[in-house]
Each structure stands twice: as structure tokens, then as C-alpha cells.
Protein backbone atom coordinates (compact mmCIF):
# COMPACT_ATOMS: atom_id res chain seq x y z
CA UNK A 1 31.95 15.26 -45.47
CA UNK A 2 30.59 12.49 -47.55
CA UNK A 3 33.58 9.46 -48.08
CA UNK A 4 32.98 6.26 -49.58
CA UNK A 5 33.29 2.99 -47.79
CA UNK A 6 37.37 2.40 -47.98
CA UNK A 7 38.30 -1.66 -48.08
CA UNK A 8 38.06 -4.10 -44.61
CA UNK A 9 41.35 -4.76 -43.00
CA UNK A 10 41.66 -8.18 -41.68
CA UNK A 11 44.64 -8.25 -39.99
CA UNK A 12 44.88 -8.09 -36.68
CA UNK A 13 47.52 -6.84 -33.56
CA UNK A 14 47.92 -7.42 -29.96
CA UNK A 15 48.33 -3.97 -29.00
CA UNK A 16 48.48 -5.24 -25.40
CA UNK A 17 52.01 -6.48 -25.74
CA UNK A 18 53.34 -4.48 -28.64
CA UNK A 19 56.51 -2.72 -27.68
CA UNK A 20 56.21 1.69 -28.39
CA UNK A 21 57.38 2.16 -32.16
CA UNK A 22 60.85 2.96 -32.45
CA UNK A 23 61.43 7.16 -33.40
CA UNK A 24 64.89 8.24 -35.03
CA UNK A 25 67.76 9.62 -32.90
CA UNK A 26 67.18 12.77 -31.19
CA UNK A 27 68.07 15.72 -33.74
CA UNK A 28 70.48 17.78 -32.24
CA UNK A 29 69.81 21.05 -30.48
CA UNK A 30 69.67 23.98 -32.10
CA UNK A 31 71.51 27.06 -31.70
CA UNK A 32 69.71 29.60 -29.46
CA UNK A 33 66.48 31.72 -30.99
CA UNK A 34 67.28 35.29 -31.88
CA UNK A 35 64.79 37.81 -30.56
CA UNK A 36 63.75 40.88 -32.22
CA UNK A 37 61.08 42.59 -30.02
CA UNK A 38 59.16 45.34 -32.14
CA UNK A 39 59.60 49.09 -31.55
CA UNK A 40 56.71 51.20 -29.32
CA UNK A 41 54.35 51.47 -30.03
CA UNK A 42 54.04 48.16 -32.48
CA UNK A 43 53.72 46.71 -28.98
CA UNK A 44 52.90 47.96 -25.67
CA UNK A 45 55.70 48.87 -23.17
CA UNK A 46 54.15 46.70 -20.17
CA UNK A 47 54.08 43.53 -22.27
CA UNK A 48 57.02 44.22 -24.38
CA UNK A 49 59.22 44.48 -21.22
CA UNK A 50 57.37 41.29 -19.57
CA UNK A 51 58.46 39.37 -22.80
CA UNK A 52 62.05 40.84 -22.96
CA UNK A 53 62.29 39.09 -19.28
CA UNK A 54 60.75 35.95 -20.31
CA UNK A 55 62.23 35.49 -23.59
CA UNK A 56 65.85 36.46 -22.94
CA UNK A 57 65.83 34.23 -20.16
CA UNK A 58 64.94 31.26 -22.23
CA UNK A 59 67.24 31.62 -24.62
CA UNK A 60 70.10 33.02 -22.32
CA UNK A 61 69.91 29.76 -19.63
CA UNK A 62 69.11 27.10 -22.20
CA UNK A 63 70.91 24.64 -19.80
CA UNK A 64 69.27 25.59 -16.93
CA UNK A 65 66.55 23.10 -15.73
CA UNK A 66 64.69 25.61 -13.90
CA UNK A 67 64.62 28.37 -15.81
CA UNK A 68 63.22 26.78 -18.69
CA UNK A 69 60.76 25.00 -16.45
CA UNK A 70 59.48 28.65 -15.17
CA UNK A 71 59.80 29.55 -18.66
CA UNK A 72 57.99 27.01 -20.83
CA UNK A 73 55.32 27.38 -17.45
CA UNK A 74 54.93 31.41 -18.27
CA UNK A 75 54.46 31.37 -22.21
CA UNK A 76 51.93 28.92 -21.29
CA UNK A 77 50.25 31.00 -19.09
CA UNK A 78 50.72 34.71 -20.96
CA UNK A 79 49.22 32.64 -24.31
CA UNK A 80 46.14 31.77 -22.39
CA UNK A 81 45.39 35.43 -22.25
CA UNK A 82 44.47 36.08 -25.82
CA UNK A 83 44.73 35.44 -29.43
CA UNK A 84 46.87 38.57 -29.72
CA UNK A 85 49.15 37.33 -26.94
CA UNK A 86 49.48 33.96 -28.97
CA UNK A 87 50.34 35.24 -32.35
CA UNK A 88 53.07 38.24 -30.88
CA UNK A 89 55.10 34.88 -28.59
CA UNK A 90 54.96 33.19 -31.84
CA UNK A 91 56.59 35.88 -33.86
CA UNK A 92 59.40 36.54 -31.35
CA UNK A 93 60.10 32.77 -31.31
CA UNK A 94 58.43 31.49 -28.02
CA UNK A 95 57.70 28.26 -30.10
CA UNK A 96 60.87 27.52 -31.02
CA UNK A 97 62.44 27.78 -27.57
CA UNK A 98 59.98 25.53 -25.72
CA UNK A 99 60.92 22.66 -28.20
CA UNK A 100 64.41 24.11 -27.95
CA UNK A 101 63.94 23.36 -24.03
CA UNK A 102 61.79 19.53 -24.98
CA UNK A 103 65.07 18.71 -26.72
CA UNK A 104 67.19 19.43 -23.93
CA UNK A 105 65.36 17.91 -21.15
CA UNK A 106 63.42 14.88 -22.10
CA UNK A 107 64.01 12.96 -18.92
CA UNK A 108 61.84 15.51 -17.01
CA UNK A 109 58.52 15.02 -16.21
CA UNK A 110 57.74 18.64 -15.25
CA UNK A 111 59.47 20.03 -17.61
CA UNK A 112 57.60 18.14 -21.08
CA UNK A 113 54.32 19.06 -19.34
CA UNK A 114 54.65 22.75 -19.22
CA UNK A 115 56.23 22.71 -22.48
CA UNK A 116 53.14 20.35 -23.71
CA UNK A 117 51.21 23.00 -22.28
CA UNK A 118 52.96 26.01 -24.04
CA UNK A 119 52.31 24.61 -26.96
CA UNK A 120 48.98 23.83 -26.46
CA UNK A 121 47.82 27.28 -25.44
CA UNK A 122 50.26 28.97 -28.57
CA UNK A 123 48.65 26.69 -31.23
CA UNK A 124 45.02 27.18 -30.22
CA UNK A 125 43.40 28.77 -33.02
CA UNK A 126 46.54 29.96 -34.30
CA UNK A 127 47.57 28.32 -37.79
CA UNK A 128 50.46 30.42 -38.42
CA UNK A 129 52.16 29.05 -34.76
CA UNK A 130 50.41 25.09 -35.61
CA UNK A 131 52.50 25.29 -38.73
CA UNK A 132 55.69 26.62 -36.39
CA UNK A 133 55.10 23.55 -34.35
CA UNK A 134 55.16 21.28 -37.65
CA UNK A 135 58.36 22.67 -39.34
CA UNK A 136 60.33 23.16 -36.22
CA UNK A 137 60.17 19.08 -35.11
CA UNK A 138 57.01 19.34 -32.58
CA UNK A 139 55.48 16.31 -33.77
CA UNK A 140 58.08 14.03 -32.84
CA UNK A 141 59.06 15.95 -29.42
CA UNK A 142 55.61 15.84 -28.62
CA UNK A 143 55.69 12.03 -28.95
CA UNK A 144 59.07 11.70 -27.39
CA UNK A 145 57.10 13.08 -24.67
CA UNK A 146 54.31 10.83 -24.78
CA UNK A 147 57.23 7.22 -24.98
CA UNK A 148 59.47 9.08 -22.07
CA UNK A 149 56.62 9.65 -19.51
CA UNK A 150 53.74 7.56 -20.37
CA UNK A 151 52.52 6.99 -16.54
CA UNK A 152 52.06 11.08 -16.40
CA UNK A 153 48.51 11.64 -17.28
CA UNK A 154 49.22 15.65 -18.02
CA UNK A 155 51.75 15.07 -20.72
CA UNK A 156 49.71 12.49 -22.08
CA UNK A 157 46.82 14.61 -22.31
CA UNK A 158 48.31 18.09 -23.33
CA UNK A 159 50.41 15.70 -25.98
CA UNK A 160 47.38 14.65 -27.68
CA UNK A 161 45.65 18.21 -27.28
CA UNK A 162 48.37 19.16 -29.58
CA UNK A 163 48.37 16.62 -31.68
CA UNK A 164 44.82 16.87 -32.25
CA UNK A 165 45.29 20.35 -33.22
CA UNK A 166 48.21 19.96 -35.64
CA UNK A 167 45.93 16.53 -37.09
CA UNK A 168 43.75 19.23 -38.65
CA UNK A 169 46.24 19.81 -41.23
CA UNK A 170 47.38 16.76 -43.91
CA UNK A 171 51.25 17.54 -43.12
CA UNK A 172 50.16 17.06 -39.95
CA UNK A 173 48.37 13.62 -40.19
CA UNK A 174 50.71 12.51 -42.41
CA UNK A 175 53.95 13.49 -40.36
CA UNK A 176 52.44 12.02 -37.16
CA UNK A 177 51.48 8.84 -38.66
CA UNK A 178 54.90 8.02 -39.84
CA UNK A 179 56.28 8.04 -36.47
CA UNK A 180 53.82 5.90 -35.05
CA UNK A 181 51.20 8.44 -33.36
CA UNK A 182 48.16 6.29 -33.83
CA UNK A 183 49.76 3.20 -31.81
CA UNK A 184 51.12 5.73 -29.11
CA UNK A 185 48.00 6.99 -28.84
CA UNK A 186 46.21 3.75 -28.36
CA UNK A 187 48.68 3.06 -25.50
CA UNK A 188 47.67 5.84 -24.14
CA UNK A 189 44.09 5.48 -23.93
CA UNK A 190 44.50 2.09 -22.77
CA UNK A 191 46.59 3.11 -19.88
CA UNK A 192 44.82 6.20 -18.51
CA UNK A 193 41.40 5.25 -19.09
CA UNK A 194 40.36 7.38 -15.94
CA UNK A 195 41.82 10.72 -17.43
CA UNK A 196 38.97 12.76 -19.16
CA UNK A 197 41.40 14.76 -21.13
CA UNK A 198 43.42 11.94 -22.07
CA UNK A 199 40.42 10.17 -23.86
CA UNK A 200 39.54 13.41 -24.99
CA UNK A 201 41.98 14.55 -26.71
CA UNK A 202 43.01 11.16 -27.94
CA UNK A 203 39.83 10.21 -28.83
CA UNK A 204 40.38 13.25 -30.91
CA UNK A 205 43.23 12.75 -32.96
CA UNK A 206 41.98 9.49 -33.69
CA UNK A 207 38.68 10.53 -35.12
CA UNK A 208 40.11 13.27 -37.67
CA UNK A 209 42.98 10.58 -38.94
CA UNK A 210 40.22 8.10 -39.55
CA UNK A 211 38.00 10.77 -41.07
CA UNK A 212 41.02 11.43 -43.20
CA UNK A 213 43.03 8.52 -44.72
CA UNK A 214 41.43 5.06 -45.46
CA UNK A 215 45.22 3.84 -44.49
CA UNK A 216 44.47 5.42 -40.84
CA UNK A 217 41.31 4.26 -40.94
CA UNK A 218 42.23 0.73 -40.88
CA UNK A 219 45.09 1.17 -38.95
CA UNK A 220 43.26 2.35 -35.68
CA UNK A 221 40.33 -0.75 -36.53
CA UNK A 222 43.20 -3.01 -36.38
CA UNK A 223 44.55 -1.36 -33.28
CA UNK A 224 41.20 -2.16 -31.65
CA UNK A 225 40.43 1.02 -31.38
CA UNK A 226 36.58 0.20 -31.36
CA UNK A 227 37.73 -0.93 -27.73
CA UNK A 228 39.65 2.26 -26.56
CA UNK A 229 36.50 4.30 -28.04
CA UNK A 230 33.99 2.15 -26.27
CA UNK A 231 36.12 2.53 -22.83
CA UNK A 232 36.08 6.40 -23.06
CA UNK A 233 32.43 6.57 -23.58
CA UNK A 234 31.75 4.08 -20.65
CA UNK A 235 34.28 5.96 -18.15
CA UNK A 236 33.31 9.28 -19.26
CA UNK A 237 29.50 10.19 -19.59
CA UNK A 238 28.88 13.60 -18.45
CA UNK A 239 31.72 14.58 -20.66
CA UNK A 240 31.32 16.36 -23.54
CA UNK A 241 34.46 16.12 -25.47
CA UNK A 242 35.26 12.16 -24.53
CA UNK A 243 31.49 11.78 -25.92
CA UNK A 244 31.64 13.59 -29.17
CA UNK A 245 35.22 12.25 -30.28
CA UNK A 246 34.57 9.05 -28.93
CA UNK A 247 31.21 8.68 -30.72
CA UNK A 248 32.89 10.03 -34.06
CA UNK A 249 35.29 7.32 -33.93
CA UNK A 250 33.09 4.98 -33.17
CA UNK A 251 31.13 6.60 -36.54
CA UNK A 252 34.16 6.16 -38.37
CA UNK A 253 34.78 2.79 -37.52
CA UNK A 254 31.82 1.43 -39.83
CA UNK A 255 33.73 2.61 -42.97
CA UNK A 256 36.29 0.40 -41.78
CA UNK A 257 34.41 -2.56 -43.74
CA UNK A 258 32.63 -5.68 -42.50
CA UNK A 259 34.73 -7.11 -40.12
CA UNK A 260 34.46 -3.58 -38.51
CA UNK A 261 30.62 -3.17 -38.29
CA UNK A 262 30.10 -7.17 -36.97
CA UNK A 263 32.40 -5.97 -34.08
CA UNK A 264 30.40 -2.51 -33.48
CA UNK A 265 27.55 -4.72 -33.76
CA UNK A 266 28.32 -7.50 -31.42
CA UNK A 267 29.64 -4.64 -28.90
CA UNK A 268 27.85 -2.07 -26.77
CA UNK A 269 28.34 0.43 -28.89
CA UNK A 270 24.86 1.33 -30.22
CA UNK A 271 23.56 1.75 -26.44
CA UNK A 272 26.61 3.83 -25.75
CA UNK A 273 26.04 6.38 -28.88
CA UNK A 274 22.44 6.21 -28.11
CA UNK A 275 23.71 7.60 -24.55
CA UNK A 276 25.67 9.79 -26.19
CA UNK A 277 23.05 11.48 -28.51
CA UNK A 278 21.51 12.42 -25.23
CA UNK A 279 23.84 14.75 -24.10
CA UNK A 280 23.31 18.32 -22.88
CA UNK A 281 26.29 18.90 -25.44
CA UNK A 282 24.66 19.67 -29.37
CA UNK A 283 28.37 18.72 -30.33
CA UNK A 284 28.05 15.69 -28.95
CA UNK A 285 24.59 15.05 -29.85
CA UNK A 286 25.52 15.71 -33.58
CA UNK A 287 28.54 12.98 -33.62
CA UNK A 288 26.68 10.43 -31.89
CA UNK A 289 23.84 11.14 -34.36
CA UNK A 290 25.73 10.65 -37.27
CA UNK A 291 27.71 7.68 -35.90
CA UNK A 292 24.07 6.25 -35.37
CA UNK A 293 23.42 6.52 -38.80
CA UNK A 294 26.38 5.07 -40.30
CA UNK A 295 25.70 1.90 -37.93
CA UNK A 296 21.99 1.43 -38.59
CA UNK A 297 22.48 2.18 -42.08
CA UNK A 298 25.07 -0.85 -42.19
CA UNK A 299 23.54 -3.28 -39.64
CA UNK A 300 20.22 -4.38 -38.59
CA UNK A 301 21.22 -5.62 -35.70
CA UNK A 302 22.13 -1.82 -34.24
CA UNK A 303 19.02 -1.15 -35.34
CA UNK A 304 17.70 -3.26 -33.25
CA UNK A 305 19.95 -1.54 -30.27
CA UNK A 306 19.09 1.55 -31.28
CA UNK A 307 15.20 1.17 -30.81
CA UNK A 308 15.76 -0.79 -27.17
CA UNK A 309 17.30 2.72 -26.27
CA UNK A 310 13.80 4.44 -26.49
CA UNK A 311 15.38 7.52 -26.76
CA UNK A 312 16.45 6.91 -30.24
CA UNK A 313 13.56 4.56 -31.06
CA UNK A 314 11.38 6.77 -33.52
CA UNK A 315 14.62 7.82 -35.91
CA UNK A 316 15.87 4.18 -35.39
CA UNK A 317 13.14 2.89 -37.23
CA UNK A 318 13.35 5.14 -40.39
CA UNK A 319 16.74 3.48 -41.26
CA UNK A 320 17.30 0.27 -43.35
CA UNK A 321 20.28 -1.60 -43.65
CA UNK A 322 21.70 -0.96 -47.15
CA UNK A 323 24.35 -2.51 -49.43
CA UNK A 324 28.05 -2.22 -49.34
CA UNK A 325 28.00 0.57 -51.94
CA UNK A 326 26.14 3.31 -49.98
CA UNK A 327 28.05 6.55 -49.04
CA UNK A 328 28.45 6.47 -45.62
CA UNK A 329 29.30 9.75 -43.13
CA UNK A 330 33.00 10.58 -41.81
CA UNK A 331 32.72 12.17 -38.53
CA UNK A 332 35.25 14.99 -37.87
């Protein structure tokens, strides 16, 4: 997509010492899911009695840690299987008791990341169960999660996998913004710099709000998230998915105005895309292409960075730096 160049932001925020943002009180917990399994042979008999265990169990010991730990564990595991097994748990309300079980049992570690998980593996290519996630309260469980255990890498991770997914739609972005998901996020990156699917998946979310919303946009620049970007594409070479998102954001970053593109350019970040563009990955050749050419196009000095690569020396040299009122790329 083609965006114009949205306003600089020139405030700035110590991320390092700013406390989590505050959600509202916990809503209270719903009244168990009721379950309507479809008639044979709408469904087949092996699976339809697999899910009658599962499913009744849920909802029957709501209060019971371990059962809804093996639960939330084996909806994760039967959505894996296929896109048919994802869209039949989301009709007979497998979404709504894992965040049924999130509500009940924040304080547990295991718990949030099998649910995390569930939901991961239900809204994979699955709109119809993303949009379940949105209107039953995921957003802000999923977060809960993400403020209640932020030293566990896994719910961190799975957290923003989801988030990432549900940040493709606007109610979404918006919903997650509101309660503070882009300065979670940052935390996050900053403290599990070592986790691939942490910077990832954060990396992730990140890209498509700032691809998004000139409000995000500016947000996350603020947030230093140049840094946290930079950071995941140092830790995380061979990786495809830290290297595309990463590289997007770093993309996106240039539209953040000129405050934003004298730090990319003062940085590392045009020998780190450069890197990046030589990936076995064409998914993350293609973002760190186009962040390339947002940065070259806005700053002679990444150029300049660009053609020390060698790599990127001969397609380097066809750009020129160009005014302020040039359409730059937004990476998603």
C-alpha cells in the first residue's frame, strides 16, 4: 500500500522505567458455554465423541485448575490438525471457554500459555473464530496475560502471535491500542530479546499498527521502537519472521517524519536491512527491500550504508534522496 508521510512526533518516553498501563477491572466470569454438538453425520462419530469429552469437561469443571489446564492444552492441540478442526471447536464454543478459563485463572503461568496457545492455533486463518476472540474480551485477557507473567517467554510469544493475528482487522488495532498493547509490547521485546518468537511475533503486531494508523505510527517511534526493531534483527539473523517484521518496522519508521529517519540514519539500521535483504526467505527479502527504499529515498546518508553493504550497492545507487512530499511505502 502506498501512504503518505504522516507528521514527526517529537516527544519523547523513557520506556525503560515506565510502569505497564493500567487495564480496567477484570469483567466478571461468565456463565458456562452451552454446547450443541451437530447430529451424524454433520460430523463424524470419532471426533464428535472426542469433543463431547473435551468440551463437557470444560464447561462442567470450570473451577478446576487442572482440567482446564488439560483442556485449554487439547483444543490447542486438536486445532492444529486442520482448518476444518478449527472452524467446528469454534462453532461449539471452544473459544469462549478458554477465555472463560483466562478469566478464572490469571495467576497461572501454565494455564495462560496453553490458553494463549488455543487461541493461537483456533484463530489461524480463521476470521470467523479471530472475530470470536474480539467480541468475547480476548484482547484484553490476552494482555492480562502478557502484565501477569511477563518473565514467561511462551505467553509472551503466543500473546503477541495472537495479537498479531487479530491486528489484521481495524477493530482489532483499534481495541488493542486503547488498552495499551503497543507499550506492552515494547516491554516485551525489551525483556526477552533472546526469544525468536517473541520478536517475531511482536515485531509483528508492531509493523501492521504502524502500517495502519499515523497515531500508532508515532506512538511506537516515540516508544523507541527503532531500538526494539534494531535488537531483533541483530539477535535474530537466520530467522525469517524476526527479519521480515523487524525490517518492515524498521520501513515504517521513516514515515514517522524527520526526527525518525536522522535516528534510522545515525543507527545501524541500513547494514542490518541490507543483511536482511539477503535472506534465503523472499518474505523477508521483500520487507527489507522496501524498507531500503523508504530509507534511501529519505536520506543520503543510508545511501551511503546501503552501497558499503556491496550486496545492495548496484540498486543503492539508483535512489536519490527526495523531498518531504514523496509517497513513501508502508510495509505490512
Amino acid at each position: 500500500a502506498i501512504g503518505d508521510s504522516p507528521p514527526g512526533h517529537s516527544g519523547r518516553i523513557d520506556q525503560h522505567s515506565a510502569a505497564c498501563p493500567q487495564l480496567p477491572p477484570a469483567p466478571p466470569v461468565p456463565s458456562v458455554v452451552a454446547l450443541t454438538l451437530p447430529p451424524n453425520p454433520a460430523f463424524p462419530q470419532p471426533e464428535s465423541q472426542n469433543l463431547r469429552i473435551i468440551l463437557q469437561s470444560i464447561r462442567g469443571q470450570a473451577t478446576v485448575l487442572e482440567v482446564q489446564r488439560w483442556g485449554c492444552a487439547s483444543l490447542r492441540d486438536l486445532a492444529q490438525a486442520s482448518s476444518e478442526d478449527r472452524s467446528w471447536l469454534g462453532r461449539l464454543g471452544g473459544i469462549e471457554l478458554v477465555l472463560n478459563a483466562m478469566r478464572t485463572f490469571q495467576a497461572d503461568t501454565e494455564l495462560q500459555q496453553s490458553a494463549c496457545g488455543a487461541l493461537a492455533t483456533l484463530s489461524y486463518e480463521n476470521q470467523v473464530n479471530t472475530k470470536a476472540v474480539l467480541q468475547h474480551g480476548g484482547t484484553e485477557l490476552l494482555l492480562r496475560a502478557m502484565h501477569g507473567h511477563s518473565s514467561s517467554p511462551s505467553v509472551q510469544g503466543l500473546a503477541c502471535y495472537v495479537l498479531r493475528i487479530l491486528a489484521f482487522l481495524e477493530e482489532g488495532r483499534h481495541h488493542m491500542v486503547q488498552l495499551g498493547a503497543i507499550e506492552t509490547i515494547l516491554m516485551a521485546l525489551r525483556n526477552h530479546i533472546g526469544d525468536v518468537d517473541v520478536q517475531g511475533s511482536g515485531c509483528g503486531v508492531l509493523g501492521r499498527l504502524t502500517a495502519s494508523s499515523s497515531e500508532d505510527l508515532a506512538k511506537v517511534a516515540s516508544g523507541d521502537g527503532l531500538g526494539v526493531a534494531l535488537g531483533a534483527l541483530s539477535a535474530h539473523p537466520h530467522d525469517a519472521q524476526v527479519q521480515a517484521c523487524a525490517s518492515a518496522l524498521v520501513g515504517n519508521l521513516v514515515l514517522a517524519g524527520p526526527q525518525s529517519v536522522q535516528e534510522i540514519a545515525q543507527s545501524r539500521a541500513a547494514d542490518l536491512v541490507v543483511q536482511a535483504s539477503k535472506h534465503e526467505s523472499l518474505e523477508a527479502q521483500s520487507c527489507a527491500v522496501n524498507a531500503l527504499n523508504n530509507m534511501c529515498l529519505r536520506s543520503e546518508h543510508c545511501i551511503a550504508q546501503a552501497a558499503v553493504s556491496g550486496a545492495y550497492a548496484s540498486l543503492a545507487a539508483t535512489f536519490q534522496p527526495t523531498d518531504e512530499n514523496v509517497q513513501l511505502l508502508t510495509i505490512t
